[in-house]
Protein backbone atom coordinates (compact mmCIF):
# COMPACT_ATOMS: atom_id res chain seq x y z
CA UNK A 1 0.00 0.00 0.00
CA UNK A 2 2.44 2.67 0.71
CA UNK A 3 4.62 1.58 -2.19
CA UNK A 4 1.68 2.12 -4.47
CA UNK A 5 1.31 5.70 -2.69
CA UNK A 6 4.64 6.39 -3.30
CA UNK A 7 4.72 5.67 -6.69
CA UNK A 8 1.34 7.85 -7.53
CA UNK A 9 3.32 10.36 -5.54
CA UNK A 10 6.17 10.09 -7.65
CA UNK A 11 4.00 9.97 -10.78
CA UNK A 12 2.03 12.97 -9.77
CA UNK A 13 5.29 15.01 -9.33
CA UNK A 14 6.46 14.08 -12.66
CA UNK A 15 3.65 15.12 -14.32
CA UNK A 16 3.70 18.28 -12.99
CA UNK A 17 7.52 18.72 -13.62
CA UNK A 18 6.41 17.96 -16.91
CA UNK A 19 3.94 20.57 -17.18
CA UNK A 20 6.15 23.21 -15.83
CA UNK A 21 8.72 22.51 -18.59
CA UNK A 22 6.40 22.96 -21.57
CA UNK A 23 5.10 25.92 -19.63
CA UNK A 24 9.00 27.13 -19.36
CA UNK A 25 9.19 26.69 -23.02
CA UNK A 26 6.19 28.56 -24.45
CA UNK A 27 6.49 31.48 -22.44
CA UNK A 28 10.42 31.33 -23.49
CA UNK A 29 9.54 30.85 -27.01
CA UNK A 30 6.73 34.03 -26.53
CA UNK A 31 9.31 36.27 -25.05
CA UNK A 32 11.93 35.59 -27.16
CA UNK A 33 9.31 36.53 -30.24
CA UNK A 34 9.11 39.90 -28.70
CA UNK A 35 12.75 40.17 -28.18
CA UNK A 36 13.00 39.50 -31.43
CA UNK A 37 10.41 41.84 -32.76
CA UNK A 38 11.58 44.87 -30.48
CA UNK A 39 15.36 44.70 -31.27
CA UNK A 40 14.78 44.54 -35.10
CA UNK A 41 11.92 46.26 -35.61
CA UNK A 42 10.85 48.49 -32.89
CA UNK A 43 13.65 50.04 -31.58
CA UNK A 44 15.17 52.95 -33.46
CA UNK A 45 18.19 52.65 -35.63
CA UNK A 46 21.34 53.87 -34.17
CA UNK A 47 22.82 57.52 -35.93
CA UNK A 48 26.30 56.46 -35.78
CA UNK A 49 26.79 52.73 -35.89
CA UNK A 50 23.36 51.79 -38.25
CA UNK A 51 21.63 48.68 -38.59
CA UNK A 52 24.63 46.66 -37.21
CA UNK A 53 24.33 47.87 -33.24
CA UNK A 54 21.35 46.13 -33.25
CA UNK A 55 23.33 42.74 -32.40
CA UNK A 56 23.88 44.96 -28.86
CA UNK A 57 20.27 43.40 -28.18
CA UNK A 58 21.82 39.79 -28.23
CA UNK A 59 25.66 40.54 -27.40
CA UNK A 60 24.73 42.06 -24.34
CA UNK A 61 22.08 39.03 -22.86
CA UNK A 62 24.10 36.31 -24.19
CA UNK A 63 27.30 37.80 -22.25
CA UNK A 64 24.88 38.26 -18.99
CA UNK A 65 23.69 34.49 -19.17
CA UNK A 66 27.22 33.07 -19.41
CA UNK A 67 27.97 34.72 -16.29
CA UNK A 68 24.92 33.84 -14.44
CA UNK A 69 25.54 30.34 -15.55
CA UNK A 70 29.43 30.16 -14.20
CA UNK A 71 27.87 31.75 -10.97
CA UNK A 72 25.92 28.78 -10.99
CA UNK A 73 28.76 26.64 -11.36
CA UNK A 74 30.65 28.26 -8.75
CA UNK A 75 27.62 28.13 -6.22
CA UNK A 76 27.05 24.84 -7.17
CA UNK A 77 31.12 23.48 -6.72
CA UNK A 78 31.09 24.98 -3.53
CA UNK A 79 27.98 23.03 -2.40
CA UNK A 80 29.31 20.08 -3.60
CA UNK A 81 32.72 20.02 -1.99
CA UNK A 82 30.57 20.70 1.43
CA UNK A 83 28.37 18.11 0.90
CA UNK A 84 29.40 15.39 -1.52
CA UNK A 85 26.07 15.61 -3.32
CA UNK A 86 25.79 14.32 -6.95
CA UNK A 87 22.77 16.67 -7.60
CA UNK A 88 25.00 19.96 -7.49
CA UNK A 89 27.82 18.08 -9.65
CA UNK A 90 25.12 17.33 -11.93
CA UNK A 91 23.73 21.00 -11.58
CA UNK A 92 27.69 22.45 -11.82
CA UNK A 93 28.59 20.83 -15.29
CA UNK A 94 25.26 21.18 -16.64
CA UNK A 95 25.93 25.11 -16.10
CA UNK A 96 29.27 24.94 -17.14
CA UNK A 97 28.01 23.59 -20.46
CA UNK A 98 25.69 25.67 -21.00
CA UNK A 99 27.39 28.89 -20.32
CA UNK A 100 30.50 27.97 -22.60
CA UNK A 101 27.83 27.72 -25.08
CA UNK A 102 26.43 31.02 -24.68
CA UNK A 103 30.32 32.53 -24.13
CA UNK A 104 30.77 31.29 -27.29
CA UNK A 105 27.94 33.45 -28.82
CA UNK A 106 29.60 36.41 -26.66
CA UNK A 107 32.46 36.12 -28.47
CA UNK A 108 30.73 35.61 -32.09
CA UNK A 109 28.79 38.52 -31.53
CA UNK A 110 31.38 40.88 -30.51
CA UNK A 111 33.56 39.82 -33.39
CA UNK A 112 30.67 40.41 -36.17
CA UNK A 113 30.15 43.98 -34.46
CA UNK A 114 33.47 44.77 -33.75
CA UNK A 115 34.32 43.83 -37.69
CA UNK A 116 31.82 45.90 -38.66
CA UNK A 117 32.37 49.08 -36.28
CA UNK A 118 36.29 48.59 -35.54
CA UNK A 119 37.22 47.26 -39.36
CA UNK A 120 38.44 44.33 -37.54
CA UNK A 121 37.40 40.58 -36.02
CA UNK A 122 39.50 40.46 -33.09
CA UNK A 123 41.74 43.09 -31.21
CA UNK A 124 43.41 42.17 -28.39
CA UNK A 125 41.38 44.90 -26.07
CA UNK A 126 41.49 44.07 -22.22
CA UNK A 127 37.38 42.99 -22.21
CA UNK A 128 37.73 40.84 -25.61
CA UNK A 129 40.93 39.31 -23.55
CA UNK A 130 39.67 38.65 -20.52
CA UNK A 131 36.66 37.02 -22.25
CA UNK A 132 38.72 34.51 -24.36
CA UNK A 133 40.26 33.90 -21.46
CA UNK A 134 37.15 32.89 -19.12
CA UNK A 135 36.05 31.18 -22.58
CA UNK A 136 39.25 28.80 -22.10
CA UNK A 137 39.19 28.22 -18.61
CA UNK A 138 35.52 26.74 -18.58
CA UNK A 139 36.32 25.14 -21.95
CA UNK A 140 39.01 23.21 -19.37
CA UNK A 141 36.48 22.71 -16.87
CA UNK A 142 34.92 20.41 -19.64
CA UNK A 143 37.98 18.49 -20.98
CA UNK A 144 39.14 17.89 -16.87
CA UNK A 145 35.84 16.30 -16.31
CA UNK A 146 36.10 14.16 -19.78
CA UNK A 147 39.52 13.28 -18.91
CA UNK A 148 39.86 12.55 -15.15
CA UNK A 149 40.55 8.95 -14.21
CA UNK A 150 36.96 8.65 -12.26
CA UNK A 151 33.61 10.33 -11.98
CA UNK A 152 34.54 11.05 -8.27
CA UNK A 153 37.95 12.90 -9.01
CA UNK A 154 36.41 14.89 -12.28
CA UNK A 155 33.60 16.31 -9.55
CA UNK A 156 36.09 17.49 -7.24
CA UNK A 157 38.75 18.43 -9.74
CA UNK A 158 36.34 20.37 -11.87
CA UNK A 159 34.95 21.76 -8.77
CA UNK A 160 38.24 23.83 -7.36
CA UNK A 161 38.41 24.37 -11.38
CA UNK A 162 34.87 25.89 -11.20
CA UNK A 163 35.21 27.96 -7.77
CA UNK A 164 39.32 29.85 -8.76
CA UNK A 165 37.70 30.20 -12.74
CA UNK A 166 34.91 31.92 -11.42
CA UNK A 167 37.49 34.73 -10.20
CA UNK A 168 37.60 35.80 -13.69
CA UNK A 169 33.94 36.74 -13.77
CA UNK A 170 34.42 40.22 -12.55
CA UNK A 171 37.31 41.01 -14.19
CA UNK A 172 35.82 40.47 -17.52
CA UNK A 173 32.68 42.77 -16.29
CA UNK A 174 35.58 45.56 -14.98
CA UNK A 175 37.70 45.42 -17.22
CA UNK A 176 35.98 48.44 -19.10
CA UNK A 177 36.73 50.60 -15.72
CA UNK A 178 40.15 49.47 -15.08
CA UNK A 179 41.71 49.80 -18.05
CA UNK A 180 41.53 51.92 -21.10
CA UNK A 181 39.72 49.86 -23.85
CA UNK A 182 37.74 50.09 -27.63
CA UNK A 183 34.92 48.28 -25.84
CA UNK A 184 31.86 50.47 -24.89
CA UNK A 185 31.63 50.83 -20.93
CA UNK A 186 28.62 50.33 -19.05
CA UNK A 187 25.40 50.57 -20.56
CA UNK A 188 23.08 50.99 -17.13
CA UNK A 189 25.19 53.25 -14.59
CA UNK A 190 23.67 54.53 -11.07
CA UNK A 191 22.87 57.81 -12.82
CA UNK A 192 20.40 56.06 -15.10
CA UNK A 193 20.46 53.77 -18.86
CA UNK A 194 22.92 55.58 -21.38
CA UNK A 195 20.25 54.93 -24.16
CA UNK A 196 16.80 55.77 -25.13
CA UNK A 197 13.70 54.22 -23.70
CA UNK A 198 12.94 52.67 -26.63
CA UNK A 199 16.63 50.99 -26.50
CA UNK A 200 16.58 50.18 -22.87
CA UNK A 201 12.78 48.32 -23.24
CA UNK A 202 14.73 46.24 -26.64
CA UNK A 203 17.58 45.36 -24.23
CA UNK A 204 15.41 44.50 -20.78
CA UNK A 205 12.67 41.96 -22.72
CA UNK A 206 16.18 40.38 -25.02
CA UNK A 207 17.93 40.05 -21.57
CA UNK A 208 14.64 38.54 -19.91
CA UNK A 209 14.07 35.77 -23.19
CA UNK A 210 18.01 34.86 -22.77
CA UNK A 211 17.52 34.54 -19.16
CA UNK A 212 14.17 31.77 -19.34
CA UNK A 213 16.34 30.15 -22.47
CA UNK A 214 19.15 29.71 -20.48
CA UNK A 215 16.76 28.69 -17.86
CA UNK A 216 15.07 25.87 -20.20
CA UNK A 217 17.92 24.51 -21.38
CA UNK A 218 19.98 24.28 -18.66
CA UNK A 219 16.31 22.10 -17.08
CA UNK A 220 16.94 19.84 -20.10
CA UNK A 221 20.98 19.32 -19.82
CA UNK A 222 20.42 18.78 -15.88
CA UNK A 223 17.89 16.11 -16.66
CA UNK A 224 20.21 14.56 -19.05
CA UNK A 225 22.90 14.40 -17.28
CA UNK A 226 21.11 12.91 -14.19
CA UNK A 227 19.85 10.35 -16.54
CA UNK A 228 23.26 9.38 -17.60
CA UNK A 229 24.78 9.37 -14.27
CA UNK A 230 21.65 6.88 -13.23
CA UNK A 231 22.64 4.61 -16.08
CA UNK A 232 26.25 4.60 -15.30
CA UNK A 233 25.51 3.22 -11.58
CA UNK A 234 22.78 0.65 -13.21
CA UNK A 235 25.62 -0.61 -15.42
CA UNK A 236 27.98 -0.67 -12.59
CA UNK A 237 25.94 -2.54 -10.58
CA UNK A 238 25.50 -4.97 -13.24
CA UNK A 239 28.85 -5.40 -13.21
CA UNK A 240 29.63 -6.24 -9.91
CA UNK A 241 26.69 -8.87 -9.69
């Protein structure tokens, strides 16, 4: 009796997992339509740079979510080395992979607009540095966890990896303030957005539509992953029997 409780328990909780999903991915897929629609068509053309600022609307997000997603993996390797708990090594390389992903958009992005408004792909300016650089180190955080002799060591390996790489973080954000650089400084100061309204509403519904995409798919690689990691102990228990 209380196994068959359990189980409608369990069933009950999946099903409404599974509703709040698909309801994660239509209102994702509605925002991002307005994103969309407000950074090419609604928002006004800029007088200097032209049509090709308007990849600001996805530069910008896509460089917000892959530091919200290393935060993640930094909060998460911290957790883990305290308590040992698969769920936030699942949760940590699940972010990991997911923001490398979306660094790697940064860094796309910026090149197309800096080719367009510098006359040149890549310069080596302090924020386009520091970038490649975070790029690299979390791109290592991927290959130490492919590569380490068990599943144990790659958690905690990748987990100091994840915690000192996270260091990098706010460098990359300061770098416009510390040094001297081509890159355009902060867009959203204390004394207010350096932008029209109509700019600032493009950038706040883009950077909301990245946020619940990032959101969704990092769901989907975290239920992957756990997936995998249950297989793995299946097939080691077959094993051993």
């Amino acid at each position: 009796m209380e196994i068959a409780r359990s189980s409608e328990k369990t069933s009950h909780l999946g099903r409404g997992a599974a509703w709040a999903n698909r309801l994660l991915g239509v209102v994702t897929l509605l925002v991002m339509g307005a994103a969309l629609y407000l950074a090419l068509v609604y928002a006004p053309t800029d007088a200097i740079q032209g049509q090709v600022q308007r990849i600001f609307y996805f530069h910008v997000p896509v460089a917000w979510v892959g530091f919200l997603a290393f935060f993640i993996v930094f909060v998460s390797s911290i957790a883990y080395l305290l308590t040992s708990s698969a769920r936030w090594d699942v949760l940590a390389r699940s972010s990991a992979e997911v923001g490398v992903l979306f660094t790697t958009f940064m860094l796309i992005t910026g090149s197309i607009w800096g080719k367009a408004v510098w006359g040149t792909w890549w310069t080596w300016d302090p924020r386009l540095t520091t970038s490649l650089i975070l790029w690299f180190i979390y791109v290592g955080y991927l290959m130490l966890r492919s590569y380490a002799p068990s599943r144990e060591q790659a958690a905690r390996y990748s987990a100091v990896l994840g915690i000192v790489g996270f260091v990098d973080v706010p460098i990359v954000y300061l770098a416009t303030t510390w040094w001297r650089t081509l890159h355009p400084g902060q867009v959203l100061t204390p004394r207010g957005a350096a932008m029209p309204p109509e700019m600032l509403l493009a950038l706040t519904v883009s950077t909301v539509a990245f946020t619940l995409l990032f959101a969704w798919l990092l769901v989907q690689k975290t239920r992957i992953e756990s997936l995998a990691d249950a297989l793995a102990q299946l097939e080691m228990e077959a094993e051993l029997e």
